[in-house]
Protein backbone atom coordinates (compact mmCIF):
# COMPACT_ATOMS: atom_id res chain seq x y z
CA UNK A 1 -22.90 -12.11 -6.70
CA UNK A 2 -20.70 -14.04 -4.14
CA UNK A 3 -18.02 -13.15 -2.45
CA UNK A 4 -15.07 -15.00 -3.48
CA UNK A 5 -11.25 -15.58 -4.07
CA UNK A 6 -11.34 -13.42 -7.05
CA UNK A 7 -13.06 -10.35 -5.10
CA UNK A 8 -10.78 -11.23 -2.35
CA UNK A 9 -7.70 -10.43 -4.64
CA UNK A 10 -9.21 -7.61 -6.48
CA UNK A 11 -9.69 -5.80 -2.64
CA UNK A 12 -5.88 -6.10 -1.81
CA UNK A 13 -5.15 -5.16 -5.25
CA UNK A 14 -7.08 -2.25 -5.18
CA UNK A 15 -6.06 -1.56 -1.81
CA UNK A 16 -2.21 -1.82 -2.58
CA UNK A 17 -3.00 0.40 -5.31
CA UNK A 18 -4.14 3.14 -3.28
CA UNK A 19 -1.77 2.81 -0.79
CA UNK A 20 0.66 3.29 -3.74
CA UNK A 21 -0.52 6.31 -5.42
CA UNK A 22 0.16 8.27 -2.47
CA UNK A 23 2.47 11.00 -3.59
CA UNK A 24 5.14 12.06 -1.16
CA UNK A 25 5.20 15.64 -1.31
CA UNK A 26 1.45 16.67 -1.63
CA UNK A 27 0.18 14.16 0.32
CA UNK A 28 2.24 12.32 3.16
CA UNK A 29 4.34 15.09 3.60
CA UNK A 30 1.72 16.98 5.22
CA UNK A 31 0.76 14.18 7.43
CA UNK A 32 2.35 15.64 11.06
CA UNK A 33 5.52 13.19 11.70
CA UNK A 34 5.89 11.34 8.48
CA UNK A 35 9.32 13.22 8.00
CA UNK A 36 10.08 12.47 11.61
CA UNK A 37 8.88 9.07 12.07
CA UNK A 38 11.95 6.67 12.42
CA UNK A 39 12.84 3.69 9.88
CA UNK A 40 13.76 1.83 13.13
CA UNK A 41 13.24 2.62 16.52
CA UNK A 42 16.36 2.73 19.25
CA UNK A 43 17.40 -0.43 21.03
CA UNK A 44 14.57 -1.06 24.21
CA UNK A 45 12.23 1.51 22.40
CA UNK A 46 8.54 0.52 21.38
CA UNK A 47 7.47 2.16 17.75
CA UNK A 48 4.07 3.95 18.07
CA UNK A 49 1.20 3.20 16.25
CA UNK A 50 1.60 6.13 13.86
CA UNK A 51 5.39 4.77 13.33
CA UNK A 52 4.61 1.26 12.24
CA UNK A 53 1.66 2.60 9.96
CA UNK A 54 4.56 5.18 8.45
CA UNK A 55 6.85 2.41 8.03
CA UNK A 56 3.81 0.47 6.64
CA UNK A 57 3.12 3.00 3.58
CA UNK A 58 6.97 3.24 3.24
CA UNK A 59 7.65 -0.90 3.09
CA UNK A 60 4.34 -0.95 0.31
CA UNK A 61 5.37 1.92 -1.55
CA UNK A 62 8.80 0.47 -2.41
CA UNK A 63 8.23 -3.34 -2.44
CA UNK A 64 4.92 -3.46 -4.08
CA UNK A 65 5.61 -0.44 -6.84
CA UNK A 66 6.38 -2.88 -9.35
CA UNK A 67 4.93 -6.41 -8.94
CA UNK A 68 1.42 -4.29 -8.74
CA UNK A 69 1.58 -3.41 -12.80
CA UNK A 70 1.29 -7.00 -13.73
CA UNK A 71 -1.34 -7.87 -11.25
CA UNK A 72 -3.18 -4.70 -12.39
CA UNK A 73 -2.61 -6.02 -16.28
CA UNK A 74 -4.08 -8.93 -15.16
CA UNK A 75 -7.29 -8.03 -13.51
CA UNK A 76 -7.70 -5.56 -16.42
CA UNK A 77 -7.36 -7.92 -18.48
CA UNK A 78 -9.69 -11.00 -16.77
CA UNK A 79 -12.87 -8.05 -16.28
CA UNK A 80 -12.56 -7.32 -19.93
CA UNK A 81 -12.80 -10.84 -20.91
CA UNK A 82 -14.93 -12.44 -18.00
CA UNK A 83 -17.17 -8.80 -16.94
């Protein structure tokens, strides 16, 4: 079995996925600084590591929500047919 594009797509998918099913109030919310982390830092300030990861989860969760149920469809859909 080879590593290739297909695998390559099914590991961000699956990735995105879990990224995504990350619920807010069970999960991240216990997380220390998700509720304090800022969108954007002030003018001259550097964003900490655990900021940009925050902002991260928060930039997949609401772009990727969506476009992630057809690529799911899909891949469901190509290992039922293909294995």
């Amino acid at each position: 079995m080879g590593f290739g594009m297909y695998s390559l797509i099914e590991a961000v998918v699956l990735t995105l996925n879990a990224v995504c099913v990350l619920h807010e109030e069970r999960f991240l919310a216990k997380l220390p600084g998700w509720e304090s982390a800022p969108a954007v830092p002030g003018y001259g300030e550097e964003a900490t590591v655990k900021a940009q990861l925050f902002h991260l989860i928060r930039s997949i969760r609401t772009v990727m929500k969506y476009p992630l149920v057809p690529m799911n469809i899909f891949i469901i859909i190509f290992k039922l047919l293909f294995g």
